[in-house]
Every structure is written in C-alpha cells, then in structure tokens.
C-alpha atoms as a PDB file:
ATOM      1  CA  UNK A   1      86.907  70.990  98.821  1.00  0.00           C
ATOM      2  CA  UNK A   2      86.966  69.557 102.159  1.00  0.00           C
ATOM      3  CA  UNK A   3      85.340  72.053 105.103  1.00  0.00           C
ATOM      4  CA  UNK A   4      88.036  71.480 107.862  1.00  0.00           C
ATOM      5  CA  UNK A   5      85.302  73.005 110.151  1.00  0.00           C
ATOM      6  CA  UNK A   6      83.157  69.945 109.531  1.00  0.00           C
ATOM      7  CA  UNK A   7      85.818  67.579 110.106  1.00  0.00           C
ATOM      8  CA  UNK A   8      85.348  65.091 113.492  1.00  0.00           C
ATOM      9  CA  UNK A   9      89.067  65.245 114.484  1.00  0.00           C
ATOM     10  CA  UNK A  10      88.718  69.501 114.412  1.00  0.00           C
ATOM     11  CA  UNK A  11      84.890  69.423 116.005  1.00  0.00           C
ATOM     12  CA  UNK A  12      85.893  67.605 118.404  1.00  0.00           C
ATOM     13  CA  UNK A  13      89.492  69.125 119.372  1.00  0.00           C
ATOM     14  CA  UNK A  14      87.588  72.543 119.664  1.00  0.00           C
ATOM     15  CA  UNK A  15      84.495  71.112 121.740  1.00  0.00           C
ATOM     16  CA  UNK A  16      87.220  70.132 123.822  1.00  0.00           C
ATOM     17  CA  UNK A  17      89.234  73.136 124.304  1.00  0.00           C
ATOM     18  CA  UNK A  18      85.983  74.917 124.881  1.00  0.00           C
ATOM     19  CA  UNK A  19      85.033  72.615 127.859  1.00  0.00           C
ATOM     20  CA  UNK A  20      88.198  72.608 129.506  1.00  0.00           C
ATOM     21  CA  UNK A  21      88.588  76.547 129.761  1.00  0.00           C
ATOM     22  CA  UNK A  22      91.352  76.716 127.079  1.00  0.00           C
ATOM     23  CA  UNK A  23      90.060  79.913 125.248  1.00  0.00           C
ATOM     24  CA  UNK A  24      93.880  80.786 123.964  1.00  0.00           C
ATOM     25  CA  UNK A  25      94.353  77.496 122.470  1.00  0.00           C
ATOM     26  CA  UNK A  26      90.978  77.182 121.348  1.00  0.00           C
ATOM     27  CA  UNK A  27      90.984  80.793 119.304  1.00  0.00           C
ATOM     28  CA  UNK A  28      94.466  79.668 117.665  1.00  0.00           C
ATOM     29  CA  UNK A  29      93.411  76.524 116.153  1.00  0.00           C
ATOM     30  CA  UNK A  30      89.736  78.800 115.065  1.00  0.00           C
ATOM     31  CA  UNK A  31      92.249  81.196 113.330  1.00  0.00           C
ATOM     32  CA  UNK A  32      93.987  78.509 111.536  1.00  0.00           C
ATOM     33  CA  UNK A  33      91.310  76.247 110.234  1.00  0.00           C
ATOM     34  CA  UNK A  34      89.489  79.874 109.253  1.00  0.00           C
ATOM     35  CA  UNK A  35      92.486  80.890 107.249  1.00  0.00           C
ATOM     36  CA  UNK A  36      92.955  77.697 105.685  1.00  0.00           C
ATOM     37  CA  UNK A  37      89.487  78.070 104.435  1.00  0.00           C
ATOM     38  CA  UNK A  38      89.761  81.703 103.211  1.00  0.00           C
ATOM     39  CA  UNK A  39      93.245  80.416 101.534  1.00  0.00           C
ATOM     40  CA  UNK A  40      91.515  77.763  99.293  1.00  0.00           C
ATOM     41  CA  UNK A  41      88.035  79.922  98.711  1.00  0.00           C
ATOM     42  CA  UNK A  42      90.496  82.514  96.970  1.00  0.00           C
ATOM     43  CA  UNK A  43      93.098  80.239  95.401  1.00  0.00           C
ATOM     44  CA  UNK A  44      90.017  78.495  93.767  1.00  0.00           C
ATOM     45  CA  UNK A  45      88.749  81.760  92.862  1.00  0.00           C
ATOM     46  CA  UNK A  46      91.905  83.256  91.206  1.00  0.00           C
ATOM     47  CA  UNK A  47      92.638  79.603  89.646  1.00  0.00           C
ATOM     48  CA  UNK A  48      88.750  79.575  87.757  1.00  0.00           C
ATOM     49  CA  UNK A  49      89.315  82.674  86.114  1.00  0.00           C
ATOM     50  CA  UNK A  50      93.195  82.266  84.492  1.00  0.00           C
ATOM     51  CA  UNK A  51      92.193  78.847  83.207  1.00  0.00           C
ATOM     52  CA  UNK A  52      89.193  80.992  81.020  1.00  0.00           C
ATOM     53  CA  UNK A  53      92.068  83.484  80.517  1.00  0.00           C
ATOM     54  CA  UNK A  54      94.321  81.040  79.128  1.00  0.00           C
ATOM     55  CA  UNK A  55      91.517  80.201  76.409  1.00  0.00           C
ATOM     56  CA  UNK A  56      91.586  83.574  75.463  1.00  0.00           C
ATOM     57  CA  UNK A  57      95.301  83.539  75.084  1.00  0.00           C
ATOM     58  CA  UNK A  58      94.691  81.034  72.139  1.00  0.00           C
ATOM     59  CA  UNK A  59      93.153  83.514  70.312  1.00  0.00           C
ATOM     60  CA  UNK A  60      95.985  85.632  69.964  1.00  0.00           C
ATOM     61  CA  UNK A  61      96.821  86.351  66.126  1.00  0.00           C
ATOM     62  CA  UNK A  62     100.950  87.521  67.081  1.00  0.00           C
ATOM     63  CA  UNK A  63     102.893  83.835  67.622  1.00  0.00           C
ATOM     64  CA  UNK A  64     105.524  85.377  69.464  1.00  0.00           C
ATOM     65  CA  UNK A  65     103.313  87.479  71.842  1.00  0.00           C
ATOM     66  CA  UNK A  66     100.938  84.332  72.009  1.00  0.00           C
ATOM     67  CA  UNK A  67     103.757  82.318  73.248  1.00  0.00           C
ATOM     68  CA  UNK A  68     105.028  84.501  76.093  1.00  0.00           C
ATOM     69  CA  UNK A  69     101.496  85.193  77.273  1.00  0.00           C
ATOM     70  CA  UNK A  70     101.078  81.565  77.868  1.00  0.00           C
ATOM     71  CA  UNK A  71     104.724  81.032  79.837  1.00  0.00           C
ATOM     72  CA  UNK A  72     103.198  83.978  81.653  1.00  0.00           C
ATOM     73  CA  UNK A  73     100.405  82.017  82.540  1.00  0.00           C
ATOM     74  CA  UNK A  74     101.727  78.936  83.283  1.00  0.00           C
ATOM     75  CA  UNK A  75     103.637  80.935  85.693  1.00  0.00           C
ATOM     76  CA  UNK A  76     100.792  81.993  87.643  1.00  0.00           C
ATOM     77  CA  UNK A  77      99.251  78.780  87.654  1.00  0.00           C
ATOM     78  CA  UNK A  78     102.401  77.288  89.592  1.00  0.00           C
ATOM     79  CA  UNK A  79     102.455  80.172  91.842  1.00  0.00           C
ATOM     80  CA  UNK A  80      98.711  79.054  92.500  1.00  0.00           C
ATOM     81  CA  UNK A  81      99.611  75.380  92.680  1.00  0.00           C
ATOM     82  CA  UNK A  82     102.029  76.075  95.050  1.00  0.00           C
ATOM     83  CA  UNK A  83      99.461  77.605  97.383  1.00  0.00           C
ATOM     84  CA  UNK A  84      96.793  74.828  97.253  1.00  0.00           C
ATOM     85  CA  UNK A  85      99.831  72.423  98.167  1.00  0.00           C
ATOM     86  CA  UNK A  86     100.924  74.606 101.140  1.00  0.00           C
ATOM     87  CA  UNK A  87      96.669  74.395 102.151  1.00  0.00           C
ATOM     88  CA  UNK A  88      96.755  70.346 101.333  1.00  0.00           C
ATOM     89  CA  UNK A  89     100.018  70.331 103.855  1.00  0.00           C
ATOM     90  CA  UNK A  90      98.632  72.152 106.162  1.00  0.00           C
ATOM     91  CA  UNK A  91      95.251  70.231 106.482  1.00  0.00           C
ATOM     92  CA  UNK A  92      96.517  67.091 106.701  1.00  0.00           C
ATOM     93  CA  UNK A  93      98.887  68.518 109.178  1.00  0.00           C
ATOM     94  CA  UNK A  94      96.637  69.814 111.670  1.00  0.00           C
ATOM     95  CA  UNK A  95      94.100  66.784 111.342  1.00  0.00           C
ATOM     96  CA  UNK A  96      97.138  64.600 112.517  1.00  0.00           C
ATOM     97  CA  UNK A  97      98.165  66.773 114.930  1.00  0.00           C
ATOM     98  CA  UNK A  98      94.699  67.613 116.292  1.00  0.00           C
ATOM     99  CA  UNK A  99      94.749  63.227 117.069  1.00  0.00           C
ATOM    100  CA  UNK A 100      97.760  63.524 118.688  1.00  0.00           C
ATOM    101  CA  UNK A 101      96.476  66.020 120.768  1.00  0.00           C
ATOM    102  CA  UNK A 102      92.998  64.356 121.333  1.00  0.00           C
ATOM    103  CA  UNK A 103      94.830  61.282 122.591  1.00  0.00           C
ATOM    104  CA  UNK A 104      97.492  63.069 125.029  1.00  0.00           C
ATOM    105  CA  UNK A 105      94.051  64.754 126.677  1.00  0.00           C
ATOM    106  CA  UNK A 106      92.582  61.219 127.394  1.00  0.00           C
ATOM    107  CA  UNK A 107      95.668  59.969 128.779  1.00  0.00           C
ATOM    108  CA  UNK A 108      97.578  62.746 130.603  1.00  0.00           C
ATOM    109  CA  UNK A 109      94.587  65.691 130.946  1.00  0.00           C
ATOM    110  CA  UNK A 110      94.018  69.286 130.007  1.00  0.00           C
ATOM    111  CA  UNK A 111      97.853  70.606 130.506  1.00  0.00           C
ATOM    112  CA  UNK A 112      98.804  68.284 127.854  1.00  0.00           C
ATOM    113  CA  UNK A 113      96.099  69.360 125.490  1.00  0.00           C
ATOM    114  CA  UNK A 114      97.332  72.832 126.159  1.00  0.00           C
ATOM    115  CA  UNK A 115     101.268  71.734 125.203  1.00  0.00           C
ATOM    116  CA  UNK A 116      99.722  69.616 122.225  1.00  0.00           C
ATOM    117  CA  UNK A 117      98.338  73.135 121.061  1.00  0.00           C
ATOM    118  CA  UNK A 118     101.709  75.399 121.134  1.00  0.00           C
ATOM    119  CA  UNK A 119     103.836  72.647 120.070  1.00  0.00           C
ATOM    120  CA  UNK A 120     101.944  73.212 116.372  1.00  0.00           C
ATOM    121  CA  UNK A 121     103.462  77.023 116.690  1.00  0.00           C
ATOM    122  CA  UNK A 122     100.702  78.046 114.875  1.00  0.00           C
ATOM    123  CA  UNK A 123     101.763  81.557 115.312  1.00  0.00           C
ATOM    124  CA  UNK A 124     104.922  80.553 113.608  1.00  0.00           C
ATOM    125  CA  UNK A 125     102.799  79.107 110.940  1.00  0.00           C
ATOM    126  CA  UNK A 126     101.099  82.007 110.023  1.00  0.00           C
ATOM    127  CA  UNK A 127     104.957  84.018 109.434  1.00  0.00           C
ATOM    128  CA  UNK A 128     105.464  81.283 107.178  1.00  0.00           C
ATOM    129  CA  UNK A 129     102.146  81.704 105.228  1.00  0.00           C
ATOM    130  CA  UNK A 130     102.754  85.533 105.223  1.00  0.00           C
ATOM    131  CA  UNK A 131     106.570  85.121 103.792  1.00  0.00           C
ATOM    132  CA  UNK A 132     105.321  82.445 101.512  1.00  0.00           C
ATOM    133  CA  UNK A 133     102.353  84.863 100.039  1.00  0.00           C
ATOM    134  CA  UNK A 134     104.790  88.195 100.160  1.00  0.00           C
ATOM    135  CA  UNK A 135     107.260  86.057  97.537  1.00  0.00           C
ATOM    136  CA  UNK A 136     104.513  85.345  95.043  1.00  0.00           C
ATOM    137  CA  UNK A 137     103.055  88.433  95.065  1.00  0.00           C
ATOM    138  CA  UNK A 138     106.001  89.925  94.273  1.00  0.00           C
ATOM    139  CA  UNK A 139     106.642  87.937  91.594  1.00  0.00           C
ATOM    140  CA  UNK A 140     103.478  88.748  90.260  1.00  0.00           C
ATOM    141  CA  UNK A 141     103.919  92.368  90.538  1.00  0.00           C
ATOM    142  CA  UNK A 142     107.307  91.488  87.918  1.00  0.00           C
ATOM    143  CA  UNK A 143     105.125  89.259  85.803  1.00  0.00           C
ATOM    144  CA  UNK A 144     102.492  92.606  85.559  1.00  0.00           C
ATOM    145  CA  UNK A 145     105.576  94.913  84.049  1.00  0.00           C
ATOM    146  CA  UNK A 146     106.411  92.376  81.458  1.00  0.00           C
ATOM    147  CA  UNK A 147     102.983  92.715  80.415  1.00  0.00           C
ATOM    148  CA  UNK A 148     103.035  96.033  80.290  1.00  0.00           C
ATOM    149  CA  UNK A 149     106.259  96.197  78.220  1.00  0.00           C
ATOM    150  CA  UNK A 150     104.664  93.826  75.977  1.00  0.00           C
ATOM    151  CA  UNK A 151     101.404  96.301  75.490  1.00  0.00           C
ATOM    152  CA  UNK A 152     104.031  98.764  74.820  1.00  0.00           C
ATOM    153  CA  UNK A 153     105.568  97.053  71.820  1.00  0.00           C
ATOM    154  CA  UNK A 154     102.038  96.423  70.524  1.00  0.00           C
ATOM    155  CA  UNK A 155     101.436 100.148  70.807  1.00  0.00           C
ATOM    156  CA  UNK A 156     105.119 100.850  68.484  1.00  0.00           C
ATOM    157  CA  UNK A 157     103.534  97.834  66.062  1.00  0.00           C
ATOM    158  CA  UNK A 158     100.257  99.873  65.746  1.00  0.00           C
ATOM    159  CA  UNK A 159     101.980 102.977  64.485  1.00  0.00           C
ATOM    160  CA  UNK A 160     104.336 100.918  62.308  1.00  0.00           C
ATOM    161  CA  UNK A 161     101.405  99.605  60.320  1.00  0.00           C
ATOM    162  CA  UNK A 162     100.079 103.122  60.182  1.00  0.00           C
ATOM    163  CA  UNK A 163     102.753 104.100  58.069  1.00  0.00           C
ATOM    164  CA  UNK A 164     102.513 100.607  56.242  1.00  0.00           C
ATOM    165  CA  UNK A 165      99.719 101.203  55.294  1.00  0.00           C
ATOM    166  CA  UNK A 166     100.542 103.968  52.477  1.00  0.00           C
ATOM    167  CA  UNK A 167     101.699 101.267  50.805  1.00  0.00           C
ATOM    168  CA  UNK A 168      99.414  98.149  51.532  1.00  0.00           C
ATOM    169  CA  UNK A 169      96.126  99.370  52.100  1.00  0.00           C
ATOM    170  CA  UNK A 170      94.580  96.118  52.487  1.00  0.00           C
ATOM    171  CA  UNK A 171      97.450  94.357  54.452  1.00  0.00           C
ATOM    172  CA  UNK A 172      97.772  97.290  56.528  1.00  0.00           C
ATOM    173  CA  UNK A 173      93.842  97.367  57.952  1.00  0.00           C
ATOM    174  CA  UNK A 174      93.897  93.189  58.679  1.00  0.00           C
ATOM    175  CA  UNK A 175      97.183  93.641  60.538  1.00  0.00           C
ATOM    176  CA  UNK A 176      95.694  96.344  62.652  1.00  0.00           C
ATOM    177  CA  UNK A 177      92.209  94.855  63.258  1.00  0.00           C
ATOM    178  CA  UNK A 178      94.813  92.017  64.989  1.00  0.00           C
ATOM    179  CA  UNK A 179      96.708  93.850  66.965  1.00  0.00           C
ATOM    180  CA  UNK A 180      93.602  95.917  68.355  1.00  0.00           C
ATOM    181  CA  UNK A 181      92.274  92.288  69.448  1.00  0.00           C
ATOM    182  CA  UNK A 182      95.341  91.376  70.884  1.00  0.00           C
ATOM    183  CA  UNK A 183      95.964  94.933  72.671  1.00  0.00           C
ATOM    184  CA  UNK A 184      92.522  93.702  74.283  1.00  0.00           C
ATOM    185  CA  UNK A 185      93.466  90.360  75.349  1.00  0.00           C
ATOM    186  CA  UNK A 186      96.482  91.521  76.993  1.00  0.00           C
ATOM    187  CA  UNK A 187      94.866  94.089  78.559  1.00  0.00           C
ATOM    188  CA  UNK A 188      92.464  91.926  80.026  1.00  0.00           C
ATOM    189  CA  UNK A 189      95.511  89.760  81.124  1.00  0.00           C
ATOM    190  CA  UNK A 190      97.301  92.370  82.745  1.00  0.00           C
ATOM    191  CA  UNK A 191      93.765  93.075  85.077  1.00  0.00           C
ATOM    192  CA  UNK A 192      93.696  89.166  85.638  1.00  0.00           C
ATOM    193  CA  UNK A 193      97.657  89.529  87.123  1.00  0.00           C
ATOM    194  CA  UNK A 194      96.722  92.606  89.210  1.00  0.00           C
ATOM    195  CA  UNK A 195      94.245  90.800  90.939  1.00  0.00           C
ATOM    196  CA  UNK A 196      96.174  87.768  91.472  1.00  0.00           C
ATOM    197  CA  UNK A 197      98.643  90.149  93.107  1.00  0.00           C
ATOM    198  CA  UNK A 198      96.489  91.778  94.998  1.00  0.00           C
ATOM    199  CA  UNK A 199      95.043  88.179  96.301  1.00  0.00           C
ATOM    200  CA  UNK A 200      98.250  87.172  96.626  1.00  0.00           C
ATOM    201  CA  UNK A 201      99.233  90.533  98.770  1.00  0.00           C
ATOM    202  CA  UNK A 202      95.864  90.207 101.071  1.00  0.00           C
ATOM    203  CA  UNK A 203      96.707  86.917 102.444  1.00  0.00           C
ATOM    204  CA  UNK A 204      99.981  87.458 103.051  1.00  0.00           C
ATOM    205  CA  UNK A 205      98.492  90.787 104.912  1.00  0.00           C
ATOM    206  CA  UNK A 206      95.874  88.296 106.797  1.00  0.00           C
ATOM    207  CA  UNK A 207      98.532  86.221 107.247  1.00  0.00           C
ATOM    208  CA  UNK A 208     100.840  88.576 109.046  1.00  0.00           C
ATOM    209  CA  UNK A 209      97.927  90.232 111.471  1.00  0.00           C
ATOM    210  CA  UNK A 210      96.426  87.304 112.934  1.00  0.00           C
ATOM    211  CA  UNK A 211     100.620  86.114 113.513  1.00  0.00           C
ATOM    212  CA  UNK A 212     100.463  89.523 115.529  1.00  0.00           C
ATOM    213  CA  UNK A 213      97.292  89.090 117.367  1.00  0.00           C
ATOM    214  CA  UNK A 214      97.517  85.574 118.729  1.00  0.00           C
ATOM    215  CA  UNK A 215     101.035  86.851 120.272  1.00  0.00           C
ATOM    216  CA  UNK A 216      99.398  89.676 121.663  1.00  0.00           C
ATOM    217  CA  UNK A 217      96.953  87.243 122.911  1.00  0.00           C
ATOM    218  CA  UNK A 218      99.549  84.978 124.301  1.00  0.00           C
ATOM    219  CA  UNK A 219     101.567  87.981 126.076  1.00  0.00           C
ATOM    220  CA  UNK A 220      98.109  89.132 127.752  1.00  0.00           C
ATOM    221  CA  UNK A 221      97.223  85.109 128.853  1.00  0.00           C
ATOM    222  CA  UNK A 222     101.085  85.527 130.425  1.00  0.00           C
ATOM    223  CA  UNK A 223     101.037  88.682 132.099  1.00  0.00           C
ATOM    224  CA  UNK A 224      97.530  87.548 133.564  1.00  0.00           C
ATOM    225  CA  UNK A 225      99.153  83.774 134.904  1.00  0.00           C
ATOM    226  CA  UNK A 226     101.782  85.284 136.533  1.00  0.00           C
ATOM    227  CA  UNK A 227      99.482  88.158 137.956  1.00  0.00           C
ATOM    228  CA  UNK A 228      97.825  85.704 139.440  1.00  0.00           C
ATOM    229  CA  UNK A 229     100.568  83.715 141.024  1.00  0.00           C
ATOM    230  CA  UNK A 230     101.905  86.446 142.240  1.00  0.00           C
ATOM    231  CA  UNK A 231      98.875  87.345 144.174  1.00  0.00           C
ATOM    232  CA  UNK A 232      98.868  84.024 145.427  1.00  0.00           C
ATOM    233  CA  UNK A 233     102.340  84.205 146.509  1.00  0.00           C
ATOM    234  CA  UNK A 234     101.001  87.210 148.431  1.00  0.00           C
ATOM    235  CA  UNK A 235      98.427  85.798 150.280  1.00  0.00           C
ATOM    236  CA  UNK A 236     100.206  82.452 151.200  1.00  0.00           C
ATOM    237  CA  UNK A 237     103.391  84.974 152.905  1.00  0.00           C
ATOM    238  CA  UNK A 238     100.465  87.179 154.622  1.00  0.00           C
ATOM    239  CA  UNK A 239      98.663  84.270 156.137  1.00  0.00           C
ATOM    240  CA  UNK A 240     102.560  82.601 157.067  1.00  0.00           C
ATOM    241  CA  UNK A 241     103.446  86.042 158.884  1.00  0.00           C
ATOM    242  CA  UNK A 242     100.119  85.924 161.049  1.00  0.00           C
ATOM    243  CA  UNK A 243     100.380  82.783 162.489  1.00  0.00           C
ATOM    244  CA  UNK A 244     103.635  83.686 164.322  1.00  0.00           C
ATOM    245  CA  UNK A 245     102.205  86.916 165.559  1.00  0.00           C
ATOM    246  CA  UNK A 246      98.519  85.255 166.765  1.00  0.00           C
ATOM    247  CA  UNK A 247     101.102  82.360 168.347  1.00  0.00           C
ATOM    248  CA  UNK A 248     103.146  85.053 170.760  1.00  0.00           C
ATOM    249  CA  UNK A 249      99.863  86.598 171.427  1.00  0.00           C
ATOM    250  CA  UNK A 250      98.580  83.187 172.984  1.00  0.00           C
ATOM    251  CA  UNK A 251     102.174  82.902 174.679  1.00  0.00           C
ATOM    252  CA  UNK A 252     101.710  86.186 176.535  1.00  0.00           C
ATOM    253  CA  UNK A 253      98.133  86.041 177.843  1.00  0.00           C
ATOM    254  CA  UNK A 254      98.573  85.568 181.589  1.00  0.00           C
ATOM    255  CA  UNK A 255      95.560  82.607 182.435  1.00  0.00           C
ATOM    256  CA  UNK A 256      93.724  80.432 179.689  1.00  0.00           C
ATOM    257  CA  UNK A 257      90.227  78.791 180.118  1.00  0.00           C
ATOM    258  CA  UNK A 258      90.053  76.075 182.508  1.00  0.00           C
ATOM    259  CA  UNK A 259      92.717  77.039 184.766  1.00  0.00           C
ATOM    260  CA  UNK A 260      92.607  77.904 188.288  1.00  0.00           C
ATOM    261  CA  UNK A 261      95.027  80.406 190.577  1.00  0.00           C
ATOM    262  CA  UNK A 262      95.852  79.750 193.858  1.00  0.00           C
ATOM    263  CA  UNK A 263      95.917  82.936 196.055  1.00  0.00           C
ATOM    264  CA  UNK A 264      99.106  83.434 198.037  1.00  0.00           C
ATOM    265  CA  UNK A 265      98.383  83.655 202.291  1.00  0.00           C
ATOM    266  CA  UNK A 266      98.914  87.212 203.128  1.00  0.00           C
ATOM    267  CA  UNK A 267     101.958  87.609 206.037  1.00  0.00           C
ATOM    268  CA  UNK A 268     100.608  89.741 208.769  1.00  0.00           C
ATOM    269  CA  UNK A 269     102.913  91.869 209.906  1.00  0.00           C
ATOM    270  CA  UNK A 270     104.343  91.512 214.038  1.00  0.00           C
ATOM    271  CA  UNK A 271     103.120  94.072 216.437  1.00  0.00           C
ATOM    272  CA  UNK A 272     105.845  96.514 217.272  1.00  0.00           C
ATOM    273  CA  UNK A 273     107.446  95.650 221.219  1.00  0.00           C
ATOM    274  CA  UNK A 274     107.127  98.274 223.824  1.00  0.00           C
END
C-alpha cells in the first residue's frame, strides 16, 4: 500500500501551499489524501476477513445453501473491488494533478496554484465518494436479509428433521449435527455483512461531512475576501473625498508663505473751505 502522504509530488504540493499562505487549498488536498488513506486501511480490513470467511463457506455440509453463500460472497468482494479501484483512480489522479499544479506555480505563481487546487473540485469529489459508498451499503444491507431468510429456512429444516427423526434415529441426529454447523457459519456470515455495511455506511458518512466542511470553509474564505475589499474600497473613496476638501481649503487661505502685501497709501481727506 502506497502512503500518499510520503509521496514527493504530495510533500511537496503541501510544503508549498503552506509557504505561500494558501491554508484553504492546503486543508482540501490534507482531507483528500487523509481519506484516501482511511478508504484503503478499511477496504483492506473488510477484504482480510471475507477471504477467511469464504474458507469457512467451504465447509458447509447443505450444496444448495453452500452455493448461494459463496455468490453472496463474491458479491461483496466486487463491491470491495470496486472501492480499491475508485482509491487506485483517485491516487493516481491527484499525483498527476498535484504536477500539473507544481508546474503552473513555477511558471505563472501562487494564483495559479490556487486555480490548480479548485479545478480538482475536491469537494465535488467527496459527493461522489459519499454516493458511491451510500449504493454499496445499501446493497449490503439487501445481501444481510437474504441471509437472514436463508437462517430462516435452516431453522424450518431443523424442526423437519425433528420429526424425521421418529423414524430414522440415526439419519435424523447426523442431519442435525449439520445443520447446527451450518446455522453457525451463516451466522457468522451474516455478522461479517453487517460490518461490511456498516464500513461501507461510515465512509460514505465521512465522505459526506468533510464535502460539507470544506464548503463551509470556502463560504467563510469568501465572505472574508470580499470583507476585505470592501474595506479597501472604503478607504480608497475616504482618502479620494479629502483631497478635494484639503484642496479648497488651500484655495481660500488669504496669503501663503513667502509672499509679501503691499499696503495701500491712505487718502487724506481735504480740509473743509471757510
């Protein structure tokens, strides 16, 4: 299993981010790479234990009920698959794209790292993930009920061969000591599907919550940009209506530094004739 948090092309895209101030950016491809990690730690886990399940499943005595436990299982095992290709995808997909993004820094800056980063919608991503995981565990939860329907008919068996057994004493006992074993596998089964469901359930739950908190995160970063520019907005009008006010003052005061006044000769005034 390949760490994607050890890998240069992620190290280094995140250094980066980091550096340049691009916390936003930085905490969505985190998230991802994180998820991607949890995704393959539990499809590995869930993956171990139905291949031992599926050697149990051998041991069933009933042919018929032996044969529809394994479709069952082979099933699951695609449903797994299915995820560990959607983690492959995804790994290779954000190694590539965290290149592309690497080279559009060193040749057009940190805005273009910061496009590089949304164009992977990684929000979008993780709606795809939680759709993805909320079909299979469905299915799962469908897969459960057939199991149980099945325990059922091995229930109606047991009390048939109760009744048998008036008859064939001997017969009566093997065929029940069978069932009881394969009551027990398929009640072990039935756990093993109920967890994979439950797996199944909790990363599409994971899934959906960090979709909803990098948007939330994304709304806040937005509200805060334009915050700012609008304060800035404010300041560049304040300072454009004081210049015109300071510039009348100027007009208006009646001598400036360096200048001189002439005084006017008073006119005497003519003595009055007698």
């Amino acid at each position: 299993m390949d760490n994607l948090n050890e890998n240069p092309q992620i190290v280094e895209l995140i250094d980066t981010l980091d550096k340049n101030g691009l916390m936003k950016e930085k905490n969505e491809v985190q998230s991802l790479v994180k998820y991607i990690g949890d995704m393959e730690e539990t499809l590995t886990g869930m993956l171990g234990e139905l291949q031992d399940m599926r050697r149990e499943i051998n041991l069933i005595h009933n042919s018929s009920l032996r044969s529809k436990c394994q479709n069952l299982v082979q099933k699951t095992e695609n449903k797994i698959r299915q995820g560990f290709s959607a983690v492959k995808m995804m790994k290779d997909n954000l190694i590539k794209s965290a290149g592309d993004a690497m080279r559009a820094f060193r040749e057009k800056g940190k805005d273009t790292l910061a496009e590089s980063i949304r164009a992977m919608k990684i929000p979008v991503l993780f709606d795809k993930l939680s759709s993805m995981f909320h079909k299979l565990s469905n299915e799962m939860a469908q897969d459960t009920m057939k199991l149980s329907s099945m325990q059922s008919e091995l229930r109606s068996a047991k009390g048939h061969l109760k009744n048998m057994g008036l008859l064939f004493i001997g017969k009566a006992a093997k065929e029940a000591e069978h069932t009881k074993t394969d009551k027990g596998v398929l009640s072990r089964l039935s756990r093993l599907f109920e967890k994979a469901q439950q797996g199944f359930a909790s990363l599409e739950q994971k899934a959906m919550d960090i979709a909803d908190k990098l948007r939330v995160a994304r709304v806040k970063v937005s509200v805060k940009e334009n915050l700012n520019r609008y304060k800035a907005q404010a300041a560049k009008q304040k300072e454009a209506d004081y210049e015109p006010d300071a510039h009348k003052e100027n007009k208006h005061t009646p001598q400036t530094v360096g200048q001189t006044t002439v005084s006017q000769p008073k006119t005497t005034e003519k003595p009055k004739e007698r």
